[in-house]
Protein backbone atom coordinates (compact mmCIF):
# COMPACT_ATOMS: atom_id res chain seq x y z
CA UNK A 1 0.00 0.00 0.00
CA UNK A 2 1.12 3.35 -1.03
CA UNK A 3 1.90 5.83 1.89
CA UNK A 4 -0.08 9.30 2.32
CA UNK A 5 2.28 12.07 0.03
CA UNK A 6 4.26 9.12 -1.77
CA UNK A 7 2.76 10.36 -4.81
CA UNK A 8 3.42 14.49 -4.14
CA UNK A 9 6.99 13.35 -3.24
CA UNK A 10 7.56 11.59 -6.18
CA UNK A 11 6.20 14.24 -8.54
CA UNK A 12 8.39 16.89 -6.80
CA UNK A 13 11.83 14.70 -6.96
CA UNK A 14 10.61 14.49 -10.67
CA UNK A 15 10.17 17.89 -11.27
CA UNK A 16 13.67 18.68 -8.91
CA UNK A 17 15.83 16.29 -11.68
CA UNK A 18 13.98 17.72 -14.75
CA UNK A 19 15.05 21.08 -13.78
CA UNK A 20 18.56 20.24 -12.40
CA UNK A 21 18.91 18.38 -15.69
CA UNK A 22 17.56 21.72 -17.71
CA UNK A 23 19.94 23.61 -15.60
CA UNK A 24 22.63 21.39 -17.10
CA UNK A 25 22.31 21.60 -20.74
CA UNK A 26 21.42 25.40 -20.39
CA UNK A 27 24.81 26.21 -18.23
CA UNK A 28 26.40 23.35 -21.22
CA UNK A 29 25.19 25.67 -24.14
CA UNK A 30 26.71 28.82 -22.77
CA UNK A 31 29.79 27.42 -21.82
CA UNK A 32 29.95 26.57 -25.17
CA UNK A 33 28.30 29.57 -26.82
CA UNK A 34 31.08 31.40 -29.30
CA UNK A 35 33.05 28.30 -29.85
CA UNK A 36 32.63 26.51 -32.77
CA UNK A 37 32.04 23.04 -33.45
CA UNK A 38 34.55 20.81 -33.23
CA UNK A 39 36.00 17.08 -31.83
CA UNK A 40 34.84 16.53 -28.58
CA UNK A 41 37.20 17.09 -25.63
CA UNK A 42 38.83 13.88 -23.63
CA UNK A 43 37.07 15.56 -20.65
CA UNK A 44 33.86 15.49 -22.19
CA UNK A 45 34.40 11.98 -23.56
CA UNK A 46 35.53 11.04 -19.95
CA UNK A 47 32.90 12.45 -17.86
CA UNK A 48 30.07 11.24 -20.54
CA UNK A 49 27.63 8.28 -19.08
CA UNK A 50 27.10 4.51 -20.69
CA UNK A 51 24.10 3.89 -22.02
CA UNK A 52 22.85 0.80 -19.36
CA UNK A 53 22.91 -2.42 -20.56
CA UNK A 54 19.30 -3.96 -19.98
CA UNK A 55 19.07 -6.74 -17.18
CA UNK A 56 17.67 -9.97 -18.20
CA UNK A 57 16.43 -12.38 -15.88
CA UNK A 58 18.24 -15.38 -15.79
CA UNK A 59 15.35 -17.49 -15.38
CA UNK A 60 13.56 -15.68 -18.20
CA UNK A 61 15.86 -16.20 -20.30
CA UNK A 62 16.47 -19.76 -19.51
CA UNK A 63 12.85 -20.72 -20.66
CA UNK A 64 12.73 -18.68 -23.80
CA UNK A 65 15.75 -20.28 -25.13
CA UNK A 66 14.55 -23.94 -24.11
CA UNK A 67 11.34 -22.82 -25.90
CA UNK A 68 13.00 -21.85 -29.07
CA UNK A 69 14.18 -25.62 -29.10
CA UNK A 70 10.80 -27.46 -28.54
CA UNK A 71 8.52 -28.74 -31.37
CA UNK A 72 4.82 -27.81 -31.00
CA UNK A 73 4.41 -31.45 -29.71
CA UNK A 74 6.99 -31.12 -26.89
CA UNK A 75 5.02 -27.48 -25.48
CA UNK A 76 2.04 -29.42 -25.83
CA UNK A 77 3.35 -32.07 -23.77
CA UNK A 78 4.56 -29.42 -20.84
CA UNK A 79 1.23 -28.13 -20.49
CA UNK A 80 0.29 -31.56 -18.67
CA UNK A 81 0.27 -32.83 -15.52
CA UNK A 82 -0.04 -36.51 -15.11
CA UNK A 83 -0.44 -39.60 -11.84
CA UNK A 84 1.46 -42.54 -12.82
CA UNK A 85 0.94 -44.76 -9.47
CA UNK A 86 3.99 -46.54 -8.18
CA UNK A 87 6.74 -45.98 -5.75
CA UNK A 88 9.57 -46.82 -8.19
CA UNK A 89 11.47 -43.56 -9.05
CA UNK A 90 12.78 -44.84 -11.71
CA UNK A 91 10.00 -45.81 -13.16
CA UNK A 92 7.95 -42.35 -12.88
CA UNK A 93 11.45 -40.78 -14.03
CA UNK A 94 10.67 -42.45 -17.52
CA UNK A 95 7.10 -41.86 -17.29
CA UNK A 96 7.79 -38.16 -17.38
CA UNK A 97 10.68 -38.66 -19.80
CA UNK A 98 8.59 -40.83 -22.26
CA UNK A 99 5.70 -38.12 -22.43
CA UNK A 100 7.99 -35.14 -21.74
CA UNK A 101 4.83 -33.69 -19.08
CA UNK A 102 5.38 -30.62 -17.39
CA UNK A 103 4.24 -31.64 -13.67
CA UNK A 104 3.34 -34.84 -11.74
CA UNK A 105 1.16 -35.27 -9.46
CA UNK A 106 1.39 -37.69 -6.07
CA UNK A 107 -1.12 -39.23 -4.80
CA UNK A 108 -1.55 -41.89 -2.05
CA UNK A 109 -0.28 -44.69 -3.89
CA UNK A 110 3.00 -42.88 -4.86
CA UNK A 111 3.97 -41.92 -0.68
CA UNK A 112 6.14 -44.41 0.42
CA UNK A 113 6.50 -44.93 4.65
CA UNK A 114 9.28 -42.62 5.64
CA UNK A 115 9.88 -39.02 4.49
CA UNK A 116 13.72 -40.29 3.77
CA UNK A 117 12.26 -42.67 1.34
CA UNK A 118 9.93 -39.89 -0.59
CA UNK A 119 12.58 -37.82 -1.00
CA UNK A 120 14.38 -40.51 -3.15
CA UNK A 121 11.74 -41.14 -4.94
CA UNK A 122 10.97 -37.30 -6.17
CA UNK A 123 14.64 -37.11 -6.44
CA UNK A 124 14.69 -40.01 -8.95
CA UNK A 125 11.69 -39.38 -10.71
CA UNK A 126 13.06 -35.99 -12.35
CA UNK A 127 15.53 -36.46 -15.85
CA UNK A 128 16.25 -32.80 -15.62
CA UNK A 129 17.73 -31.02 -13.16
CA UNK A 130 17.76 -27.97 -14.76
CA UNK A 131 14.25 -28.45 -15.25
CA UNK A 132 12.25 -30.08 -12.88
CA UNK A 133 8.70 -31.05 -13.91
CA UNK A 134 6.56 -29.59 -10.92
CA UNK A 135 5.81 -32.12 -8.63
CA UNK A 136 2.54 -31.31 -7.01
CA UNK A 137 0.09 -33.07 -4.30
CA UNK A 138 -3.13 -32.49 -2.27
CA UNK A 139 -1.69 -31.87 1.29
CA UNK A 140 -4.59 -29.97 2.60
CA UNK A 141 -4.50 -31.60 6.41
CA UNK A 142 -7.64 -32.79 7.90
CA UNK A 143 -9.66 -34.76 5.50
CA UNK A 144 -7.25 -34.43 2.46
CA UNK A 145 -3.69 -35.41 3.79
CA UNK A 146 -1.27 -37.63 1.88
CA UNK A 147 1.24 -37.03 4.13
CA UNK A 148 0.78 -39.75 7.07
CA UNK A 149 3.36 -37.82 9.27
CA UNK A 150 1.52 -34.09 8.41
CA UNK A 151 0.22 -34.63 12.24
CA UNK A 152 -1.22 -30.77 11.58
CA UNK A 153 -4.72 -29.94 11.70
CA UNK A 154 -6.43 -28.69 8.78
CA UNK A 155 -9.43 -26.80 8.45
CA UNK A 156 -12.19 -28.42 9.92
CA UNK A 157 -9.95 -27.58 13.36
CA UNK A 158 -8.21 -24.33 11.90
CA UNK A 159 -11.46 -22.29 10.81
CA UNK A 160 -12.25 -21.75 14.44
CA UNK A 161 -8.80 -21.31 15.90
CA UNK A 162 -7.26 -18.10 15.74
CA UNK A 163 -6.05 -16.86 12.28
CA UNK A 164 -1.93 -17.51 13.88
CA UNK A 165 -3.17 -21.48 13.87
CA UNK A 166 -3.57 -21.29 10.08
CA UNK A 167 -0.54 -19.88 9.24
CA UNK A 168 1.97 -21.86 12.26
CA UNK A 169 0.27 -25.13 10.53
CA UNK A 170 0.80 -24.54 6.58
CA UNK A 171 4.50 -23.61 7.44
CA UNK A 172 4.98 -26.74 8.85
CA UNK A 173 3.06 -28.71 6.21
CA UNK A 174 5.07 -26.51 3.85
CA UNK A 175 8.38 -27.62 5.13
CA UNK A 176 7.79 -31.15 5.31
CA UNK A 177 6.29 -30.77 1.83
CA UNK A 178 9.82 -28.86 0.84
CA UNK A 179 11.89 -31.56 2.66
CA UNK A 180 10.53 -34.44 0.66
CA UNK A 181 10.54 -32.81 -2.65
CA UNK A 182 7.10 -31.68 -3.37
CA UNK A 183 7.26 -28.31 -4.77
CA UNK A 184 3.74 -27.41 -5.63
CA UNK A 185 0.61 -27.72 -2.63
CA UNK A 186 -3.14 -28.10 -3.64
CA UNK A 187 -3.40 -27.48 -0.13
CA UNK A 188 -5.69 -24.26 0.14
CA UNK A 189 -8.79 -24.30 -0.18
CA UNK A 190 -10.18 -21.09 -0.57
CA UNK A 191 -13.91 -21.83 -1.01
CA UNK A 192 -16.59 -20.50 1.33
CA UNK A 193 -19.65 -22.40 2.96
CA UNK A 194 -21.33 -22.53 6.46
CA UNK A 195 -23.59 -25.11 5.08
CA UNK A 196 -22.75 -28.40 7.46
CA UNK A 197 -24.34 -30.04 4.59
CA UNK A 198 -22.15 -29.22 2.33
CA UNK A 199 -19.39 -31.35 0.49
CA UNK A 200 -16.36 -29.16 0.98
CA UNK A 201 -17.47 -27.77 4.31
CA UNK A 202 -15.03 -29.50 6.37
CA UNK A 203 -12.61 -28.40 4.17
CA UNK A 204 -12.69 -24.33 4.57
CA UNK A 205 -11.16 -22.32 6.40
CA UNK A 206 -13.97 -19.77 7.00
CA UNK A 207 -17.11 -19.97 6.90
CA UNK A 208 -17.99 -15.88 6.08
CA UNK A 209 -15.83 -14.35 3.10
CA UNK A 210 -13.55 -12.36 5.92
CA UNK A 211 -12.98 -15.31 7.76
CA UNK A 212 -11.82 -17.30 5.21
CA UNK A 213 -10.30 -13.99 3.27
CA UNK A 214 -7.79 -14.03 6.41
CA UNK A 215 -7.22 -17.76 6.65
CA UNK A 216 -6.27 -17.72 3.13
CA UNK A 217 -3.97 -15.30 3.07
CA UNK A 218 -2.36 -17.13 6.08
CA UNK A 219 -2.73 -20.32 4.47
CA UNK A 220 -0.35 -18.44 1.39
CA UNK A 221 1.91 -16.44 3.05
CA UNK A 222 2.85 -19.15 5.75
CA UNK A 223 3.99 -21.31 2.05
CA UNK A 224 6.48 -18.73 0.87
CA UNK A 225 9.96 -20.02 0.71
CA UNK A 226 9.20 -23.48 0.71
CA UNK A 227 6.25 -24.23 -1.72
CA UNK A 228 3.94 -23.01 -4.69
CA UNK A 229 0.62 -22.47 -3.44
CA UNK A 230 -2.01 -23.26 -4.92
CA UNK A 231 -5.90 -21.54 -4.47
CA UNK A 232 -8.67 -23.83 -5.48
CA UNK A 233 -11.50 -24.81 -6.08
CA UNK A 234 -12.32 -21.44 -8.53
CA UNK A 235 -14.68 -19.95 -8.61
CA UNK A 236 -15.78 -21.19 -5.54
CA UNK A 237 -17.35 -25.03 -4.51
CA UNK A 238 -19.42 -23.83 -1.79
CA UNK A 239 -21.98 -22.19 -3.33
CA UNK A 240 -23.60 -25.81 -3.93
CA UNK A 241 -23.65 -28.54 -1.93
CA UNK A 242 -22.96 -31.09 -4.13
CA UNK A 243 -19.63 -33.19 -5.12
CA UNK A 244 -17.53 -32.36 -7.87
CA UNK A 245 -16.32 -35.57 -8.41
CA UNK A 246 -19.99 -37.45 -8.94
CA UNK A 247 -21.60 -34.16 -10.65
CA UNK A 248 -21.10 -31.00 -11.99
CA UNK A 249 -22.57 -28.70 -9.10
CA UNK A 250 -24.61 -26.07 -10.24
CA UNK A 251 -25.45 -22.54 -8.85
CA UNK A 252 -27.76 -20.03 -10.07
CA UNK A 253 -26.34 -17.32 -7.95
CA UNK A 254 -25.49 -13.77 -10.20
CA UNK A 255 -22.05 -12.34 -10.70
CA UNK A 256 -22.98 -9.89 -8.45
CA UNK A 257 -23.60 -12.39 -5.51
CA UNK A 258 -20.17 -13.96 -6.64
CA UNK A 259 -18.27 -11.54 -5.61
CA UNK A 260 -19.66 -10.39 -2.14
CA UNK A 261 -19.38 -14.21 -1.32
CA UNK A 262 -16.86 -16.09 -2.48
CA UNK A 263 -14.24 -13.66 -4.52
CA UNK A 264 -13.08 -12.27 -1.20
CA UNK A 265 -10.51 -15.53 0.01
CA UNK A 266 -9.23 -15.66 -3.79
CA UNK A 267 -8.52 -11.95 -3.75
CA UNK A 268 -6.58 -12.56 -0.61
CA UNK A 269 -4.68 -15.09 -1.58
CA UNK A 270 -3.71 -13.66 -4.86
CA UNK A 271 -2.83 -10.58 -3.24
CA UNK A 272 -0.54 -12.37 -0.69
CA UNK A 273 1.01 -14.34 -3.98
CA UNK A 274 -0.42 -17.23 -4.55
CA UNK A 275 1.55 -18.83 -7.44
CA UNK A 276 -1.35 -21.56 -9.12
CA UNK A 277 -5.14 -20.92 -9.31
CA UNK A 278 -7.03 -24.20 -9.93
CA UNK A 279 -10.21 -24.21 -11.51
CA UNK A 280 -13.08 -26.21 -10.38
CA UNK A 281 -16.12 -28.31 -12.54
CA UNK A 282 -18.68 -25.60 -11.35
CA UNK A 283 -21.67 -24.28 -12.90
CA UNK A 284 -22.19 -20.68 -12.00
CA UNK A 285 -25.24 -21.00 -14.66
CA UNK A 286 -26.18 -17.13 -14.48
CA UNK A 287 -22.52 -16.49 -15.48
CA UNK A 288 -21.58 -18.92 -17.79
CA UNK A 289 -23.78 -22.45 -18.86
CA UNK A 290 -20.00 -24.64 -19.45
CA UNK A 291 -18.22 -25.45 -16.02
CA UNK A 292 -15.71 -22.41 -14.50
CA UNK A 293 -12.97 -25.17 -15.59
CA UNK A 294 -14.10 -25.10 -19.44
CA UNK A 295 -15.43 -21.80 -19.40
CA UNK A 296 -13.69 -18.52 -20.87
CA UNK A 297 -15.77 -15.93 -19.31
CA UNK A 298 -14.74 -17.23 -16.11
CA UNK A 299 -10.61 -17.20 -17.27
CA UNK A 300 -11.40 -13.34 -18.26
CA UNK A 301 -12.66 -12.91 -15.01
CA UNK A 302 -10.10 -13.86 -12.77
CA UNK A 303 -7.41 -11.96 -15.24
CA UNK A 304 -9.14 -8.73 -15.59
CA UNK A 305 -11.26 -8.21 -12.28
CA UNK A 306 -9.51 -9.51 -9.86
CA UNK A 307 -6.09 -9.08 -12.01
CA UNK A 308 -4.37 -12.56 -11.76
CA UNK A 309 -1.61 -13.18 -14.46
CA UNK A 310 -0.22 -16.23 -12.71
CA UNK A 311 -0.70 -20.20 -13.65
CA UNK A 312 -3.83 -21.69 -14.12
CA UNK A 313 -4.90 -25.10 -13.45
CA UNK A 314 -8.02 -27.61 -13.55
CA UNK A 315 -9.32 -30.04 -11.09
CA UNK A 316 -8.21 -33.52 -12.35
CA UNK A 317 -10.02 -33.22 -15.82
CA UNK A 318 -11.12 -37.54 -14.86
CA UNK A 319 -13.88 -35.91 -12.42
CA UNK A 320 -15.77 -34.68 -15.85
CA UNK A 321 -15.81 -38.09 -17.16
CA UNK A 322 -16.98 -39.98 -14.02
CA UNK A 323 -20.04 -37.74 -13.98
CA UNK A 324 -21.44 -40.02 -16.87
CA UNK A 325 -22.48 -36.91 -18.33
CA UNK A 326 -22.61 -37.68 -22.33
CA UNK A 327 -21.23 -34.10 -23.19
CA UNK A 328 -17.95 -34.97 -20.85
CA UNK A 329 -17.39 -38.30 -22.13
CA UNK A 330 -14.08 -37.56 -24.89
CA UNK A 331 -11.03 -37.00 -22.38
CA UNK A 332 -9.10 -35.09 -25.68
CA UNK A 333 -12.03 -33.00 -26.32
CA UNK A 334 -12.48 -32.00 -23.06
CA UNK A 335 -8.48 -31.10 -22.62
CA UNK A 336 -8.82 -29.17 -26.14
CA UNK A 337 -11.99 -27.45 -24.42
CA UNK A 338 -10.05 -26.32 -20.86
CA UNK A 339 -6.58 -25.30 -22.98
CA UNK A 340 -9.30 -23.10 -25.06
CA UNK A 341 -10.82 -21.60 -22.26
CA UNK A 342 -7.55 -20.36 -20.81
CA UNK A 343 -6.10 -23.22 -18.60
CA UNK A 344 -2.45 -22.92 -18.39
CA UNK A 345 -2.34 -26.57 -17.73
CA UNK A 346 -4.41 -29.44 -17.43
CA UNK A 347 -4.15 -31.73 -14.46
CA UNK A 348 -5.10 -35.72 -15.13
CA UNK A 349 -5.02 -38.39 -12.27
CA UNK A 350 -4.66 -41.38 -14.76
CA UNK A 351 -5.13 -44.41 -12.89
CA UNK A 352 -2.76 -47.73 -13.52
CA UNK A 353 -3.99 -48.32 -16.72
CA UNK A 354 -5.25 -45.47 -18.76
CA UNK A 355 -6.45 -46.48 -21.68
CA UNK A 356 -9.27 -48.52 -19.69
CA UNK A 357 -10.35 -45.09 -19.12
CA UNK A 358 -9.77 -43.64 -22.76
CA UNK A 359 -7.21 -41.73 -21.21
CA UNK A 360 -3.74 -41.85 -23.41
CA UNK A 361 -1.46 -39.42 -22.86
CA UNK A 362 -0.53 -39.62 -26.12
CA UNK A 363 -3.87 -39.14 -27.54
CA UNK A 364 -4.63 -36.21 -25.42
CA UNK A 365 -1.29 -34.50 -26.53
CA UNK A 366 -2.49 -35.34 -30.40
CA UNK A 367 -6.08 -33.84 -30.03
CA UNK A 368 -4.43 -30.11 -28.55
CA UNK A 369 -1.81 -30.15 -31.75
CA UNK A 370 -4.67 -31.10 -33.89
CA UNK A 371 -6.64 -28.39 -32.66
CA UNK A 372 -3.59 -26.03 -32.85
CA UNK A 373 -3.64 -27.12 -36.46
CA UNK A 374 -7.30 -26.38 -36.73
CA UNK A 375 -6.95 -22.75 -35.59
CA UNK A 376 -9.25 -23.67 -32.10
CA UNK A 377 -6.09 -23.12 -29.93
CA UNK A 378 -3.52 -20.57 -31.13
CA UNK A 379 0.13 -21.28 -31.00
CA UNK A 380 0.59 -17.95 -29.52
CA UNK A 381 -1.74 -19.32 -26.93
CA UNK A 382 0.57 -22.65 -26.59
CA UNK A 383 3.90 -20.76 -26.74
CA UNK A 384 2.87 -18.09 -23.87
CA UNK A 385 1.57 -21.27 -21.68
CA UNK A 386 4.37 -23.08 -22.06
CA UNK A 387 6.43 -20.43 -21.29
CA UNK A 388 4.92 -19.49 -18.05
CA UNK A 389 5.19 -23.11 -17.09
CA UNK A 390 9.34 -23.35 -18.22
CA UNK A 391 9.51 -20.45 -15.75
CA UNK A 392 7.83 -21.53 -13.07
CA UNK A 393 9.82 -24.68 -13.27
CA UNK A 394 13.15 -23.07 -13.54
CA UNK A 395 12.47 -20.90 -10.41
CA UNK A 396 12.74 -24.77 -8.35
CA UNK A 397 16.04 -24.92 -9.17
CA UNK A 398 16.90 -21.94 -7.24
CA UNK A 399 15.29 -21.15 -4.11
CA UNK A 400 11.32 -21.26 -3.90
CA UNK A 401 10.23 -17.48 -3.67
């Protein structure tokens, strides 16, 4: 937040070096009046400043020049992010090699006993060093915890403890998370309900917009240094209580309504620097009749009102399929759908054998170059993704901001 007079201040010490520099070339012209032109002096040439050289950012410039090597297949490819299960490092090191995927995600059938033995396995599973893939996983505490030694309590506890409770237990979960080589938590949930009834009501962390608002930002800030936080579910699972994963839930509530409710937490949490936003399968119907995950209007939204420029990423894209809903049914279509909408990536919790669910990897990176082919997904729109995701991934190598 600016400070009262920043802005007089900083028009005076404009106007103050304007006018010293005036006073310069005026006293430079008569010193030089009557003289005629000639070489310029050694004193001159001394005295004159160098032109700065522009700063790049190393990690900036890292990903552009990896993108300038990829085919349209390989961005593609780095705009996923898969579940192979399995506690064999090796194994999900090829997994990610073979498909070239830009993030993994662990699940409960990838956490081995000890947090000695996870740590081997994240450190086997990556082929590049110099560029991880992000290796994310749900480590909410409470209900959602893959961790079995995150001993923290999550929000069913937290959203009536003081706001400190929030933020002393996601450092801790953050720091175990760091220790073992998870870089990226799905771990805040930044939807609002105080409907008991409600499917993700155990998992808030308020139950009024400035309750959670706070908890949020807590949740966030208490992640910095250690992990990428992630906000989810947008644009907000507790306007309904149904389950995503059996249904697309449905709300008739306005924009309007939206925005008093449940845009307060996400506006927190993007204000404290919340790295990922995920999108959630949910029907805002007065706003948009596709789900907030396939749905444009809801991508321009969070960009332009409540001005988030970071990564974007669905719910497990599976969820649509197990609804049984016939429009949901093609996995490719519906990944060529969410990367047209304005996903940044697309998150798929394949189980041990994909193609039992239609779900090949391969397939699913063929339909989004098809459709880049087609004209339905620019390669603008695949080069600026997959550069925001080469970045993000860079930044592991160094320390986590």
């Amino acid at each position: 937040m600016r400070q009262p007079g920043t802005r007089v201040r900083t028009r005076a010490t404009t106007i103050v070096a304007i006018a010293a520099a005036v006073l310069v070339a005026v006293s430079g012209c008569a010193a030089g009046a009557g003289r005629s032109a000639g070489p310029t002096s050694a004193s001159a040439t001394a005295t004159a400043t160098p032109t700065p050289t522009p700063t790049v950012d190393p990690v900036t410039a890292f990903a552009q020049e990896r993108l300038r090597t990829m085919t349209l297949r390989q961005k593609v490819a780095s705009l996923l992010m898969l579940h192979q299960p399995g506690l064999d490092g090796a194994a999900l090191r090829s997994f990610v090699a073979r498909y070239g995927v830009g993030g993994m995600i662990l699940m409960g059938d990838n956490i081995p006993p000890t947090p000695a033995a996870l740590k081997a396995l994240t450190t086997a599973m990556v082929p590049d060093a110099a560029l991880p893939p992000l290796i994310a996983t749900d480590e909410e505490g409470g209900d959602v915890t893959r961790l079995p030694w995150d001993t923290g309590p999550g929000a069913d506890t937290l959203k009536s403890a003081p706001v400190a409770a929030t933020q002393a237990a996601f450092a801790r979960r953050a720091t175990l998370l760091r220790q073992t080589g998870i870089t990226v938590n799905f771990g805040t949930v930044a939807d609002v309900t105080a409907d008991p009834s409600s499917f993700i009501f155990d998992r808030v962390l308020g139950t009024t917009p400035p309750d959670a608002a706070a908890r949020v930002s807590a949740s966030v800030g208490a992640e910095h240094g250690a992990v990428l936080s992630t906000l989810k579910h947008f644009p907000g699972h507790g306007e309904t209580d149904a389950d995503s994963h059996l249904t697309v839930p449905t709300t008739p509530i306005t924009q309007a309504q939206w925005q008093g409710r449940d845009a307060p937490s996400f506006v927190a949490g993007i204000s404290t620097g919340a790295e990922l936003v995920m999108f959630g399968h949910l029907v805002y119907s007065a706003v948009d009749a596709a789900p907030a995950s396939l749905s444009p209007t809801w991508h321009r939204i969070l960009r332009d009102q409540l001005g988030y420029s970071g990564v974007t990423i669905t719910d497990d894209m599976r969820m649509l399929q197990d609804t049984g809903l016939p429009a949901y049914q093609d996995s490719a279509e519906n990944a060529v759908r969410a990367l047209a909408a304005g996903n940044t990536m697309l998150l798929f919790v394949l189980p041990a054998d994909p193609a039992a669910q239609r779900m090949d990897p391969d397939a699913l990176i063929d339909a989004i170059v098809a459709a880049v082919g087609s004209g339905r997904i620019s390669a603008a729109q695949i080069d600026s993704d997959a550069l925001k995701l080469l970045e993000l991934r860079r930044s592991l190598v160094a320390p986590v901001r």
